[in-house]
PDB file of N, CA and C in Angstrom:
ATOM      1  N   UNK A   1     -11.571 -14.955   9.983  1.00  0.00           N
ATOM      2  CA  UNK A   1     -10.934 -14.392   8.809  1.00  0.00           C
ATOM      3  C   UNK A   1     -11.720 -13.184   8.282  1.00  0.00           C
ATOM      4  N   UNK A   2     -13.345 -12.741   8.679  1.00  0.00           N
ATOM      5  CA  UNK A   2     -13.907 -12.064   8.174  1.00  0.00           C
ATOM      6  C   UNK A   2     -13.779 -10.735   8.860  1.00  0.00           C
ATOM      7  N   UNK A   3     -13.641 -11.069   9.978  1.00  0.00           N
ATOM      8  CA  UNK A   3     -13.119  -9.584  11.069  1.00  0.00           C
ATOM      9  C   UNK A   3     -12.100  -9.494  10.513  1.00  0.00           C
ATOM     10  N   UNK A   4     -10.721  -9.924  10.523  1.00  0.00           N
ATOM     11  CA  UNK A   4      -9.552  -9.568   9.999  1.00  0.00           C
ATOM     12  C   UNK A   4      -9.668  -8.244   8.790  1.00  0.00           C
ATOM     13  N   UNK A   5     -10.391  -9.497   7.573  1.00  0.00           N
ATOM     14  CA  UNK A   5     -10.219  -9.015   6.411  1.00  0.00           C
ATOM     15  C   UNK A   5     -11.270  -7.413   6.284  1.00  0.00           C
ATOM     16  N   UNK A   6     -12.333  -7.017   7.612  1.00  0.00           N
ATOM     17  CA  UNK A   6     -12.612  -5.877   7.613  1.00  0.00           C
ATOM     18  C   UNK A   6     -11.930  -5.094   8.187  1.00  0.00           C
ATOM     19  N   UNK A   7     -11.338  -5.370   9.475  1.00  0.00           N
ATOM     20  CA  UNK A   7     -10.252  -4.512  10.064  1.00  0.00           C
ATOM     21  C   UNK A   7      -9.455  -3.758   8.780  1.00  0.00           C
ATOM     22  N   UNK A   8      -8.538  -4.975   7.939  1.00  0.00           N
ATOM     23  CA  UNK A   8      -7.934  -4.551   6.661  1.00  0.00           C
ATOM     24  C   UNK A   8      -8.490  -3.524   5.953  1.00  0.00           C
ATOM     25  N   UNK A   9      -9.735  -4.002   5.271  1.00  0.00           N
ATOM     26  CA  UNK A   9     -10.315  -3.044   4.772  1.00  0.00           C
ATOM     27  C   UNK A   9     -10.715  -2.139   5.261  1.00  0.00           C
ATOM     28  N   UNK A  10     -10.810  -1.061   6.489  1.00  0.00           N
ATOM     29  CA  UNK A  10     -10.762  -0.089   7.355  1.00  0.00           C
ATOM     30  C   UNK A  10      -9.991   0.693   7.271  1.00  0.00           C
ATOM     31  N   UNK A  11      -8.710  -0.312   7.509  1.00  0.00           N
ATOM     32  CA  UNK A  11      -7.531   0.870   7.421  1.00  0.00           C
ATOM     33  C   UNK A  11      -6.875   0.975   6.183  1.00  0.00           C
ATOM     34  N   UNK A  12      -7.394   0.205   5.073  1.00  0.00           N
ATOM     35  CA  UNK A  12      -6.930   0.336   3.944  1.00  0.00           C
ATOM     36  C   UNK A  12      -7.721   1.761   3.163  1.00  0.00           C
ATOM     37  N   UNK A  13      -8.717   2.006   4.098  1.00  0.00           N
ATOM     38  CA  UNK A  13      -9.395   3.311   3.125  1.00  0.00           C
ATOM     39  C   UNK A  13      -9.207   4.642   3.622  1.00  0.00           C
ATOM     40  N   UNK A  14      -8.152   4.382   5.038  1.00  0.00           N
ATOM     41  CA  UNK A  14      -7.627   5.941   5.219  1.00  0.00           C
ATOM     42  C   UNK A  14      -6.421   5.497   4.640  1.00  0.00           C
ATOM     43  N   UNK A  15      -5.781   4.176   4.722  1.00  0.00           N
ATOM     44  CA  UNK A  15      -4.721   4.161   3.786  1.00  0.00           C
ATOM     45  C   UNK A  15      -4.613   4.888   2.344  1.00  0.00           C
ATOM     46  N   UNK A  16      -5.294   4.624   1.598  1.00  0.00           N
ATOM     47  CA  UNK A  16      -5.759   5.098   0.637  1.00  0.00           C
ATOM     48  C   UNK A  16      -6.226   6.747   0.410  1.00  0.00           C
ATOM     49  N   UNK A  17      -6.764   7.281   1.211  1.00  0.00           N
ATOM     50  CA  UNK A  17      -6.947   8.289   1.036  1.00  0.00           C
ATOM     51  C   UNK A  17      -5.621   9.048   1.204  1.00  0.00           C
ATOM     52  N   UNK A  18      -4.384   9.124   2.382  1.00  0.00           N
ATOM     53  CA  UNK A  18      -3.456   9.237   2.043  1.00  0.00           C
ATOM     54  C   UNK A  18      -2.352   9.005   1.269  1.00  0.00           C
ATOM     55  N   UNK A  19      -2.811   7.678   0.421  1.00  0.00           N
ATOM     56  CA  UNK A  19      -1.696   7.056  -0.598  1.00  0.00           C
ATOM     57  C   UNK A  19      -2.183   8.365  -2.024  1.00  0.00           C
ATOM     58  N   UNK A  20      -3.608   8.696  -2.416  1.00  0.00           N
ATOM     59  CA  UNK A  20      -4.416   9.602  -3.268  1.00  0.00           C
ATOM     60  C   UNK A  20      -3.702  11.090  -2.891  1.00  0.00           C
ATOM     61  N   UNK A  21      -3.954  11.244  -2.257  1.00  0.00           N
ATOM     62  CA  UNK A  21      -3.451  12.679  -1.569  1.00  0.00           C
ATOM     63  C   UNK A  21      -2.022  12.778  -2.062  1.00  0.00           C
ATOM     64  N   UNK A  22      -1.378  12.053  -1.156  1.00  0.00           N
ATOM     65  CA  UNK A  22       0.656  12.246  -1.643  1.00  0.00           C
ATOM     66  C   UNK A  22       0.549  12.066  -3.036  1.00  0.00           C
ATOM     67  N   UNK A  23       0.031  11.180  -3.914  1.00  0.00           N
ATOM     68  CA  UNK A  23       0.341  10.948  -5.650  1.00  0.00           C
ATOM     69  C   UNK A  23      -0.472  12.505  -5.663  1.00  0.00           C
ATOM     70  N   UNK A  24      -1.620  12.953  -5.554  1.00  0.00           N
ATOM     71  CA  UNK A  24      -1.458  14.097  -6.388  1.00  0.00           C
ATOM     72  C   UNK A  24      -0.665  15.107  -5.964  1.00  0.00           C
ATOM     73  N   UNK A  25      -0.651  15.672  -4.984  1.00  0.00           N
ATOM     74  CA  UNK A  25       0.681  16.479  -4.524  1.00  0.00           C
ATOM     75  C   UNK A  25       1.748  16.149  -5.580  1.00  0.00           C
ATOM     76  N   UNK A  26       2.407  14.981  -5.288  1.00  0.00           N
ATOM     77  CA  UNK A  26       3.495  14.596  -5.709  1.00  0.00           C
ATOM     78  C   UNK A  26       3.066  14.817  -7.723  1.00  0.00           C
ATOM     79  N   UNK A  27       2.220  14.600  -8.558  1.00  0.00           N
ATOM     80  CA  UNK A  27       1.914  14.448 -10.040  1.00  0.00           C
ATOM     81  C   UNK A  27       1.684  15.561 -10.257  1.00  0.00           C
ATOM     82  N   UNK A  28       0.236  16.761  -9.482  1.00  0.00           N
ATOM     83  CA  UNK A  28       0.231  17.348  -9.827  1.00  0.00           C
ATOM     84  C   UNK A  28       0.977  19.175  -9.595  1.00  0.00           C
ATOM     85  N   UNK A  29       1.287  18.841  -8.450  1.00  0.00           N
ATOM     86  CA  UNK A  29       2.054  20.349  -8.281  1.00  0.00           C
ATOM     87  C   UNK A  29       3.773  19.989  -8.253  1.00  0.00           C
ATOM     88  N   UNK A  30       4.425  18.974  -7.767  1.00  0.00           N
ATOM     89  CA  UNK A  30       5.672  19.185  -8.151  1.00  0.00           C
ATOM     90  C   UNK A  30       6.635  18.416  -9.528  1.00  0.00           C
ATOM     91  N   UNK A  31       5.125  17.851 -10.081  1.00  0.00           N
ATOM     92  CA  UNK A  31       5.339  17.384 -11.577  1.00  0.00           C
ATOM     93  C   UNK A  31       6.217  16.154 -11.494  1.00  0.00           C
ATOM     94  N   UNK A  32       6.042  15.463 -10.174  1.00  0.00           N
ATOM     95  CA  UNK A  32       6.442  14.235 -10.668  1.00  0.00           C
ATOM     96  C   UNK A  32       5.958  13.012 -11.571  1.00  0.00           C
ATOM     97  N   UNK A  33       6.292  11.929 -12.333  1.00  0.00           N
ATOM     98  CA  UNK A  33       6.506  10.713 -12.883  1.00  0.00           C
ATOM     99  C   UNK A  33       4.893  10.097 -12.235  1.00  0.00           C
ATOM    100  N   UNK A  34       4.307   9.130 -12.872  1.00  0.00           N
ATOM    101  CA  UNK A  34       3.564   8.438 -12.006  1.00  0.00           C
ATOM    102  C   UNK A  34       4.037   6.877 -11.188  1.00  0.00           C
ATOM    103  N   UNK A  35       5.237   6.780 -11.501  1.00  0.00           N
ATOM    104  CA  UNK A  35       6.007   6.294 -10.997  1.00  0.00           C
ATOM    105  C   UNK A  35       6.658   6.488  -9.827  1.00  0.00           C
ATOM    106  N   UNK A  36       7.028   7.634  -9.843  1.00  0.00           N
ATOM    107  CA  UNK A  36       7.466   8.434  -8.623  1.00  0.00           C
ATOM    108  C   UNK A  36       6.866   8.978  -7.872  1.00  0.00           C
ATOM    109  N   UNK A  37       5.232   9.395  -8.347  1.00  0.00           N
ATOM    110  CA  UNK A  37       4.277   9.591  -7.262  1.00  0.00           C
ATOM    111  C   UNK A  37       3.659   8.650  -6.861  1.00  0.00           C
ATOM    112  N   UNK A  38       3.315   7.659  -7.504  1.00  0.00           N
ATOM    113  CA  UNK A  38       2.821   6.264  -6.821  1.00  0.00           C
ATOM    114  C   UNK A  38       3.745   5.767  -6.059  1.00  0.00           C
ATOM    115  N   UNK A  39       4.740   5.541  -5.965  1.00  0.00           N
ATOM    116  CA  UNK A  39       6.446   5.455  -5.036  1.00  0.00           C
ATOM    117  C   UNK A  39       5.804   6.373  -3.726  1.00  0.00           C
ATOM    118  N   UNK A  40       6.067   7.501  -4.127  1.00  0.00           N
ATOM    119  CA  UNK A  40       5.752   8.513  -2.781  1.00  0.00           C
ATOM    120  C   UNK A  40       4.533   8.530  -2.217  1.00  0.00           C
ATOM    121  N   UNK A  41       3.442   8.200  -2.825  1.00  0.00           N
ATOM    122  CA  UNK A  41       2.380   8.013  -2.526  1.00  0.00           C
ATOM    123  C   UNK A  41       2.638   6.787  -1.220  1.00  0.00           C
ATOM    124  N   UNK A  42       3.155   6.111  -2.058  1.00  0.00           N
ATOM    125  CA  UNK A  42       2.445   4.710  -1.116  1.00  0.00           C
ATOM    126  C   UNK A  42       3.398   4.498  -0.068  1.00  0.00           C
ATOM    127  N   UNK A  43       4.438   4.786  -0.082  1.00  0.00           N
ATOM    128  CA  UNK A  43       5.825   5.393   1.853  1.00  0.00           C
ATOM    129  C   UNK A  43       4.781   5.866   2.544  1.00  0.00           C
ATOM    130  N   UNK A  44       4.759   7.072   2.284  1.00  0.00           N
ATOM    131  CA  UNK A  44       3.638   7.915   3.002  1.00  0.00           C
ATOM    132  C   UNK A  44       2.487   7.238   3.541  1.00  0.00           C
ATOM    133  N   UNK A  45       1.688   6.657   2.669  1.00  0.00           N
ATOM    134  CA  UNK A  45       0.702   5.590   3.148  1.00  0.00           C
ATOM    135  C   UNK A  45       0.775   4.069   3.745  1.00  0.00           C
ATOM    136  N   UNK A  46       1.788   3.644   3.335  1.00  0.00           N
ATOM    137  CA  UNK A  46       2.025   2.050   3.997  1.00  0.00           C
ATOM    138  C   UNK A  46       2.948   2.106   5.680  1.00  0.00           C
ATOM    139  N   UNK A  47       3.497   2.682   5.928  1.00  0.00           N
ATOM    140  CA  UNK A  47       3.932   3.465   7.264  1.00  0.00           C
ATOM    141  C   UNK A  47       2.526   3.398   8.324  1.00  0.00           C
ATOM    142  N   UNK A  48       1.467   4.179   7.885  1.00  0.00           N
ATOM    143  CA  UNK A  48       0.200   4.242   8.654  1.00  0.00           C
ATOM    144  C   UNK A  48      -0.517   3.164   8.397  1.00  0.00           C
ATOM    145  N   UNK A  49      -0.044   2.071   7.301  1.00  0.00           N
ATOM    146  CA  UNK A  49      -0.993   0.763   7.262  1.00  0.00           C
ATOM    147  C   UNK A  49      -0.157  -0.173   7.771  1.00  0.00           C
ATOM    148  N   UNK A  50       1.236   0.062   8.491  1.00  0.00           N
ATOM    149  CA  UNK A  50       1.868  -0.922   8.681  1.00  0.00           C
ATOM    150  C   UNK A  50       1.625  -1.251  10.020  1.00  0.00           C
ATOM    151  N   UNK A  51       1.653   0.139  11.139  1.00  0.00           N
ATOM    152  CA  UNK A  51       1.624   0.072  12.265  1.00  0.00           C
ATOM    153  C   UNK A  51       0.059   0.047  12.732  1.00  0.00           C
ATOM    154  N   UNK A  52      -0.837   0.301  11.921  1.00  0.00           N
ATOM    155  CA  UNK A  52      -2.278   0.011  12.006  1.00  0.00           C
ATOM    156  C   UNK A  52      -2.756  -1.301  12.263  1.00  0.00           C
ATOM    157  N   UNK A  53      -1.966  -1.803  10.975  1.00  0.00           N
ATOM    158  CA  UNK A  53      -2.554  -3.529  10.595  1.00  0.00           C
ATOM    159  C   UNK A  53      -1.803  -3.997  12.106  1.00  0.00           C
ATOM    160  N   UNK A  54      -0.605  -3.726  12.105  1.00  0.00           N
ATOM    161  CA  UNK A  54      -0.169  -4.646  12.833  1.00  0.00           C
ATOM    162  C   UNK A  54      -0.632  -4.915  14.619  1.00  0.00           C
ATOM    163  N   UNK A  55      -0.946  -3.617  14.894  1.00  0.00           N
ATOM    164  CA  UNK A  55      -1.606  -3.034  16.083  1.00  0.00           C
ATOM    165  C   UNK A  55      -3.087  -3.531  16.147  1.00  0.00           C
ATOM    166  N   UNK A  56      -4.019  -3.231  15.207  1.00  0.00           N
ATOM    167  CA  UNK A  56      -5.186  -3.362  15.634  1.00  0.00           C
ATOM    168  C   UNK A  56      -5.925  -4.338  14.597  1.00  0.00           C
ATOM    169  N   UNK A  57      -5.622  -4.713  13.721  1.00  0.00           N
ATOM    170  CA  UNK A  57      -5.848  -5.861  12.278  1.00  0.00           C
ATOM    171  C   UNK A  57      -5.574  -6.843  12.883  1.00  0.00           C
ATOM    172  N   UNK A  58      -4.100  -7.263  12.993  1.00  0.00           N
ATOM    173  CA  UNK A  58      -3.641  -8.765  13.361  1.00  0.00           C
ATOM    174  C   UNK A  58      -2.964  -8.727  14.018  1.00  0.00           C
ATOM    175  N   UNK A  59      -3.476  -7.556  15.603  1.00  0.00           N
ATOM    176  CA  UNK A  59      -2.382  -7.917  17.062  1.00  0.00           C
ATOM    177  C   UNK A  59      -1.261  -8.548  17.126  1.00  0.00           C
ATOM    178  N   UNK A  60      -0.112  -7.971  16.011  1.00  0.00           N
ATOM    179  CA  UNK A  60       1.061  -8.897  15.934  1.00  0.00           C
ATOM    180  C   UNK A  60       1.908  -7.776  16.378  1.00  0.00           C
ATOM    181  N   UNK A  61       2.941  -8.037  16.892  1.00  0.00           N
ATOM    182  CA  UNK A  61       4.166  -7.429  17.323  1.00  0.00           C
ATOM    183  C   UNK A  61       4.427  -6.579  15.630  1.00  0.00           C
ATOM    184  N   UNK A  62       5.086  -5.227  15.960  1.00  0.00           N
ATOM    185  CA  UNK A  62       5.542  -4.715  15.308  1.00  0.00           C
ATOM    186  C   UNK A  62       7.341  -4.702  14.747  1.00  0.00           C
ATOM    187  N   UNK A  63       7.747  -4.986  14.401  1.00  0.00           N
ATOM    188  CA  UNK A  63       9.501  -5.461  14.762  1.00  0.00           C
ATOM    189  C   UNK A  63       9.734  -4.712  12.714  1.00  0.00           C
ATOM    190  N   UNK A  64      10.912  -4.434  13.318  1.00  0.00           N
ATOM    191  CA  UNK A  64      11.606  -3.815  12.372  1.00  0.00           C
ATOM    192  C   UNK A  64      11.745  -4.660  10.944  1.00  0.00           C
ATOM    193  N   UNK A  65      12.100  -6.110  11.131  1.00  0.00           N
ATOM    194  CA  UNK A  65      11.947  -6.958  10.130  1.00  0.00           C
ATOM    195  C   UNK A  65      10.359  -7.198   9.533  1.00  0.00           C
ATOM    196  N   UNK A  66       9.385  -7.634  10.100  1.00  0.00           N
ATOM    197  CA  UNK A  66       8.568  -7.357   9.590  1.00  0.00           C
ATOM    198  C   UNK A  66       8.011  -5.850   8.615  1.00  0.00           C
ATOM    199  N   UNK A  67       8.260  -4.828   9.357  1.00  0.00           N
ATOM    200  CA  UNK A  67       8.235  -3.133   8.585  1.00  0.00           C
ATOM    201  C   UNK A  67       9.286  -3.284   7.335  1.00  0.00           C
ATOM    202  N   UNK A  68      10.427  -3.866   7.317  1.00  0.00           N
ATOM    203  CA  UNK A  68      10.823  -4.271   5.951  1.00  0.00           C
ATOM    204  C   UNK A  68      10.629  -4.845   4.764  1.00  0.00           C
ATOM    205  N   UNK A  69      10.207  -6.195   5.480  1.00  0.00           N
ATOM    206  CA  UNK A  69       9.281  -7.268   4.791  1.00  0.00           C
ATOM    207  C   UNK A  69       7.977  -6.630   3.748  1.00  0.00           C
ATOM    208  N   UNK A  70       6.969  -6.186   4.722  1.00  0.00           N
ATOM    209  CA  UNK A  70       6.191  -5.069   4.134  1.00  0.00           C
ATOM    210  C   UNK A  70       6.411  -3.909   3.644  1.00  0.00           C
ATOM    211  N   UNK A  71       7.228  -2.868   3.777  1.00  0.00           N
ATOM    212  CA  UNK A  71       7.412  -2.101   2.826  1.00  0.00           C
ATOM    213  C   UNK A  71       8.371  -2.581   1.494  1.00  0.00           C
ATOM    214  N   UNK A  72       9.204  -3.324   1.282  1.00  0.00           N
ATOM    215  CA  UNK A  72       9.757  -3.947   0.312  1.00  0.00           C
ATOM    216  C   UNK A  72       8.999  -4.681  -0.796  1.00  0.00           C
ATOM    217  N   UNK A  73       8.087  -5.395  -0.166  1.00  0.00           N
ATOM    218  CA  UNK A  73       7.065  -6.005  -0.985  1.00  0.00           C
ATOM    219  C   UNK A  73       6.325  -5.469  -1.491  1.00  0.00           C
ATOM    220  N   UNK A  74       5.269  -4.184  -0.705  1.00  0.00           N
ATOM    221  CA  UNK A  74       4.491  -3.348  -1.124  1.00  0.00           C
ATOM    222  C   UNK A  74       5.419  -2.153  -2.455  1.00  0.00           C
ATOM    223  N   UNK A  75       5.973  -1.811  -1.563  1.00  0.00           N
ATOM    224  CA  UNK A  75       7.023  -1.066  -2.382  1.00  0.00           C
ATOM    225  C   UNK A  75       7.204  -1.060  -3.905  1.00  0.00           C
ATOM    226  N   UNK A  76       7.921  -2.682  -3.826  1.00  0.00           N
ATOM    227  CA  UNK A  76       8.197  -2.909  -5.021  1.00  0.00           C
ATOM    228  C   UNK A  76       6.786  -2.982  -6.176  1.00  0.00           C
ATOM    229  N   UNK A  77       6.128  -3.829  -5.557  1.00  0.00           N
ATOM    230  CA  UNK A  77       4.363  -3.654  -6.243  1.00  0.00           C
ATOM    231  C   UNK A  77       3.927  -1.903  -6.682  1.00  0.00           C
ATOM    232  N   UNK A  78       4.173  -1.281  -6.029  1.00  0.00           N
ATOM    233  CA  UNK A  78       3.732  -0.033  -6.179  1.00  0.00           C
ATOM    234  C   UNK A  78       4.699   0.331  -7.250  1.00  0.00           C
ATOM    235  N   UNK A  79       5.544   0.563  -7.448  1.00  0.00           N
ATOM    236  CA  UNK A  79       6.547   0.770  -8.657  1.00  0.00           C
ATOM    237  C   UNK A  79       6.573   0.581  -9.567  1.00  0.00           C
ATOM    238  N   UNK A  80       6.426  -1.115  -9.581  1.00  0.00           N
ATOM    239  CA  UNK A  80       6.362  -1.542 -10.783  1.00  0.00           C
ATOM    240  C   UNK A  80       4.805  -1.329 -11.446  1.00  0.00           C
ATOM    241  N   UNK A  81       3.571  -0.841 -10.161  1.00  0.00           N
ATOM    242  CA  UNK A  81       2.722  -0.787 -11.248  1.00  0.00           C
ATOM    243  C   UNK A  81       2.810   0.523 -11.445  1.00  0.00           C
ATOM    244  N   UNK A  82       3.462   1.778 -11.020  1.00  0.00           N
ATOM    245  CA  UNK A  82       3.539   2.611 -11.926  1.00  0.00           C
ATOM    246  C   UNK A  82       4.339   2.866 -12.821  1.00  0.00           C
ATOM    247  N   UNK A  83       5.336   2.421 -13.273  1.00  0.00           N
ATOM    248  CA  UNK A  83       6.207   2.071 -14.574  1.00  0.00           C
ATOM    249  C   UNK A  83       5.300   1.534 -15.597  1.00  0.00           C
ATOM    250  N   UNK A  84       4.287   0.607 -15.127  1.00  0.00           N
ATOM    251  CA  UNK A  84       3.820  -0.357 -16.257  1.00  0.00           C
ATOM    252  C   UNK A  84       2.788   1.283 -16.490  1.00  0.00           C
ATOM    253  N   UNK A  85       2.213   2.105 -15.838  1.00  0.00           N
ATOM    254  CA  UNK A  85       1.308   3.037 -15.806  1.00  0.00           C
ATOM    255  C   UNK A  85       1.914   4.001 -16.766  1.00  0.00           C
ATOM    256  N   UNK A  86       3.090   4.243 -16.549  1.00  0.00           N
ATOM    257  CA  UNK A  86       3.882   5.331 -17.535  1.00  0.00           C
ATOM    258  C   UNK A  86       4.165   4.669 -18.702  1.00  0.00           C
ATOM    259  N   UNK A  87       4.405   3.582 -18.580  1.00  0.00           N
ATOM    260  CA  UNK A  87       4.688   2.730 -20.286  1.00  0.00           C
ATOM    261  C   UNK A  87       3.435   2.999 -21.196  1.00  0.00           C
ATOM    262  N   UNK A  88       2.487   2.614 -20.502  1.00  0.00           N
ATOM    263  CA  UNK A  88       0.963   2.510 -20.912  1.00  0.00           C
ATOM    264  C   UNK A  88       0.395   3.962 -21.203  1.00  0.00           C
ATOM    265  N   UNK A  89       0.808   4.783 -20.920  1.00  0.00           N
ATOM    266  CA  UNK A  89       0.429   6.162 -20.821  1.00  0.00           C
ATOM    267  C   UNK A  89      -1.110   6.168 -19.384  1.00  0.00           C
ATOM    268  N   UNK A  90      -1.204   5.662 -18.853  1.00  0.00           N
ATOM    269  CA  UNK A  90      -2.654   5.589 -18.164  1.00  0.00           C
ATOM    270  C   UNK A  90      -2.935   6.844 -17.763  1.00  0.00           C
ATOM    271  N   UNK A  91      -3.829   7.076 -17.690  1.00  0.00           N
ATOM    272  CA  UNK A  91      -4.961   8.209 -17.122  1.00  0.00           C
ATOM    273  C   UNK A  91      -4.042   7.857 -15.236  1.00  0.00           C
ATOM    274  N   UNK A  92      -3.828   9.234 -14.660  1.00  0.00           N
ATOM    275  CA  UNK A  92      -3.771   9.140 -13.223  1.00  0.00           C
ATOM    276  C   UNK A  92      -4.586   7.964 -12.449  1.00  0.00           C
ATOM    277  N   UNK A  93      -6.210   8.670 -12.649  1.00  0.00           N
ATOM    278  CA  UNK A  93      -6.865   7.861 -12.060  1.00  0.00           C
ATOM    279  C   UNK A  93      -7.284   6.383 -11.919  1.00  0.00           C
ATOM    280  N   UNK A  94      -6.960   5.903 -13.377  1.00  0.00           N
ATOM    281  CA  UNK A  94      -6.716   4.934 -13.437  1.00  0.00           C
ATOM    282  C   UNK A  94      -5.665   3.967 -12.945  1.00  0.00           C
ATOM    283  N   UNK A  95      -4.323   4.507 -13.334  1.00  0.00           N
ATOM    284  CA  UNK A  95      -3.296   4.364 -11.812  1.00  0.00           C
ATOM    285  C   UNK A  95      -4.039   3.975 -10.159  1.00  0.00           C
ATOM    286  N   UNK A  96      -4.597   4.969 -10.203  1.00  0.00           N
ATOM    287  CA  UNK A  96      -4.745   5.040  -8.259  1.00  0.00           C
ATOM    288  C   UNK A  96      -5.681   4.044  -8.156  1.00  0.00           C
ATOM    289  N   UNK A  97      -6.492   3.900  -9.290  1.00  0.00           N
ATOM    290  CA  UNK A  97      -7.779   2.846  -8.780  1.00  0.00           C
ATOM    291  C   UNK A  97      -6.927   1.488  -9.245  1.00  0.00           C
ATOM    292  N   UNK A  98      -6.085   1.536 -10.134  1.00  0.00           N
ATOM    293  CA  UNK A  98      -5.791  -0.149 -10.295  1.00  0.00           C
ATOM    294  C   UNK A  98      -4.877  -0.517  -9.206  1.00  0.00           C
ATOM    295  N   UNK A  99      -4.482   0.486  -8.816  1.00  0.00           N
ATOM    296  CA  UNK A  99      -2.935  -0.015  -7.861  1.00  0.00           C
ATOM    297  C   UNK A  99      -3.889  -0.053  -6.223  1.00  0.00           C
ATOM    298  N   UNK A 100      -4.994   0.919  -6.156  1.00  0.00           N
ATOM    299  CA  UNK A 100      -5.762   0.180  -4.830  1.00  0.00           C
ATOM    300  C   UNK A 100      -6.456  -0.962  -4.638  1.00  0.00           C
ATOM    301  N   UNK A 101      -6.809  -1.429  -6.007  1.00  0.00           N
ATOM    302  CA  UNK A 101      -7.535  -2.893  -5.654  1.00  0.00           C
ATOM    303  C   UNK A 101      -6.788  -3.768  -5.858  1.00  0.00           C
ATOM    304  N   UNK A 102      -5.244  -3.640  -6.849  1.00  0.00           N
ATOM    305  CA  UNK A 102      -4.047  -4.575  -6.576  1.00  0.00           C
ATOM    306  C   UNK A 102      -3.316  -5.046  -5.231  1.00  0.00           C
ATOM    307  N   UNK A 103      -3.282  -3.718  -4.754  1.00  0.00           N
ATOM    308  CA  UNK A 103      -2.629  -3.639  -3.458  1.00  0.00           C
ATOM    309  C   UNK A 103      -3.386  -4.335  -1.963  1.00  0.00           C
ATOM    310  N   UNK A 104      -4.938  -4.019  -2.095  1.00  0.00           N
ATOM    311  CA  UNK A 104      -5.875  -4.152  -1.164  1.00  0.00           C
ATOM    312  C   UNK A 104      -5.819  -5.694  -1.470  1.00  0.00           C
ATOM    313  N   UNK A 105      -5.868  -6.480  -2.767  1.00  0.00           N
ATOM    314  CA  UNK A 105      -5.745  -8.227  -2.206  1.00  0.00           C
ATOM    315  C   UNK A 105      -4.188  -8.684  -1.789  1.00  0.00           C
ATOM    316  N   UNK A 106      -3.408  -8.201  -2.898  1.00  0.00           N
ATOM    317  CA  UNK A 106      -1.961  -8.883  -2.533  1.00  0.00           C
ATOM    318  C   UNK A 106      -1.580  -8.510  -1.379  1.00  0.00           C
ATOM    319  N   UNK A 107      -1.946  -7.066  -1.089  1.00  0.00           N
ATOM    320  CA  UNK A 107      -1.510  -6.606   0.258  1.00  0.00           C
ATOM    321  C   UNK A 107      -1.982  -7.595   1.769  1.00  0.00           C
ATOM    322  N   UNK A 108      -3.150  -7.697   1.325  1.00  0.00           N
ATOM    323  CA  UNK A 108      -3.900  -8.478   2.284  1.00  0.00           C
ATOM    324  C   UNK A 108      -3.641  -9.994   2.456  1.00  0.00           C
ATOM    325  N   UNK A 109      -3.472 -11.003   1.516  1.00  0.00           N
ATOM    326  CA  UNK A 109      -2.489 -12.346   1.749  1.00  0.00           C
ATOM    327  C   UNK A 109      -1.273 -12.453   1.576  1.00  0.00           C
ATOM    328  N   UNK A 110      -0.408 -10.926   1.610  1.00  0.00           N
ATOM    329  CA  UNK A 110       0.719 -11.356   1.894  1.00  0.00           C
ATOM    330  C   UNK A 110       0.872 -10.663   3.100  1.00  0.00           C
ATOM    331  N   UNK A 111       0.192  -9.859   4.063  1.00  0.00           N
ATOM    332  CA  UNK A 111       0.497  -9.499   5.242  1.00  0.00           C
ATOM    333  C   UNK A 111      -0.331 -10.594   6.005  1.00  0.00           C
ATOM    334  N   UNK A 112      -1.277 -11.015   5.629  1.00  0.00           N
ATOM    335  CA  UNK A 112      -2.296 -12.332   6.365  1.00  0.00           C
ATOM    336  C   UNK A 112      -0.764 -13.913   6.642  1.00  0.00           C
ATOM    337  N   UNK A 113      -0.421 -14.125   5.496  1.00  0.00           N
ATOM    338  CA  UNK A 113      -0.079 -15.540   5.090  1.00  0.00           C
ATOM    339  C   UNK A 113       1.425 -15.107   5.409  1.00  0.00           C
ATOM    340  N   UNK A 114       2.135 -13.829   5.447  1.00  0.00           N
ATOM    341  CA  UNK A 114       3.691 -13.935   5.531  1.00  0.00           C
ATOM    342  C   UNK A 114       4.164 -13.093   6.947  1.00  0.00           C
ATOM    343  N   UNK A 115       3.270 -11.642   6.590  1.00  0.00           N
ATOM    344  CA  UNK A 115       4.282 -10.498   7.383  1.00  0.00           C
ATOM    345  C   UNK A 115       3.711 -10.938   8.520  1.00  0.00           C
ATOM    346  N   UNK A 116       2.387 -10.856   9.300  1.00  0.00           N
ATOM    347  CA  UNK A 116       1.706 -10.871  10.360  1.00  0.00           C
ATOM    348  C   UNK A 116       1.260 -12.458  10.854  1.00  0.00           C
ATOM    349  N   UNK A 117       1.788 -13.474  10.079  1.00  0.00           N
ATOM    350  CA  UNK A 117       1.048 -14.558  10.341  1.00  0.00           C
ATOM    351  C   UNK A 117       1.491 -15.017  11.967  1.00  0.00           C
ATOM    352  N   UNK A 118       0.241 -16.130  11.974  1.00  0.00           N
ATOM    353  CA  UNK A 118       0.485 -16.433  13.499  1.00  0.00           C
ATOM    354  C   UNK A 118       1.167 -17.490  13.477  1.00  0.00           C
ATOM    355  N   UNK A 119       2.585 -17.964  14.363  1.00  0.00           N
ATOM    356  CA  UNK A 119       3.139 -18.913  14.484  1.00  0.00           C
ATOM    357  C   UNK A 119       2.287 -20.173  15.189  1.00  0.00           C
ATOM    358  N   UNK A 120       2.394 -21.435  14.878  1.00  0.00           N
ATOM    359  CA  UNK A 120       1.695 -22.454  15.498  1.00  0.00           C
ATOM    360  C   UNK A 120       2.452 -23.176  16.451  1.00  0.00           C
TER     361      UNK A 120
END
């Protein structure tokens, strides 16, 4: 479980650096929502954590239902925490750092325990 959960954390920090990248693009030059850049942010980035994890994290087949599963879930997480971010007025950065260490556990037992798990 400890290899796993570093593999994860590996690709969760180029994940991340591209999920950072698209939100500011997206907040600061075409003036989107932080809602809508955390949205765009994280497509952009969960795409390269989907076929990562699944490839070299938890050697699981890649299948279209699963890429749903995970972006739907993630998805929706990412949204709703930037809505709660725009309600709140939050600082950007504060956004990007709460929604990476939100994302980096839930992300991680629900692709461990649902999307990628191993059948017995």
């Amino acid at each position: 479980m400890i290899k796993i959960l570093f593999k994860y954390c590996v690709v969760g920090g180029f994940n991340t650096a591209l999920h950072w990248i698209s939100f500011a693009v997206v907040y600061h030059f075409l003036h989107g929502t932080q809602a809508v850049s955390n949205l765009v942010g994280f497509c952009i980035a969960v795409t390269f954590s989907f076929f990562a994890n699944a490839k070299w994290t938890f050697n699981a087949e890649q299948t279209t239902l699963r890429y749903f599963m995970y972006v739907g879930f993630m998805g929706c997480l990412a949204l709703a925490f930037g809505f709660m971010a725009d309600k709140m007025q939050f600082n950007p950065l504060i956004t990007l750092i709460g929604f990476t260490i939100t994302s980096l556990v839930i992300g991680f037992l629900y692709s461990n325990f649902v999307v990628f798990r191993k059948k017995v």
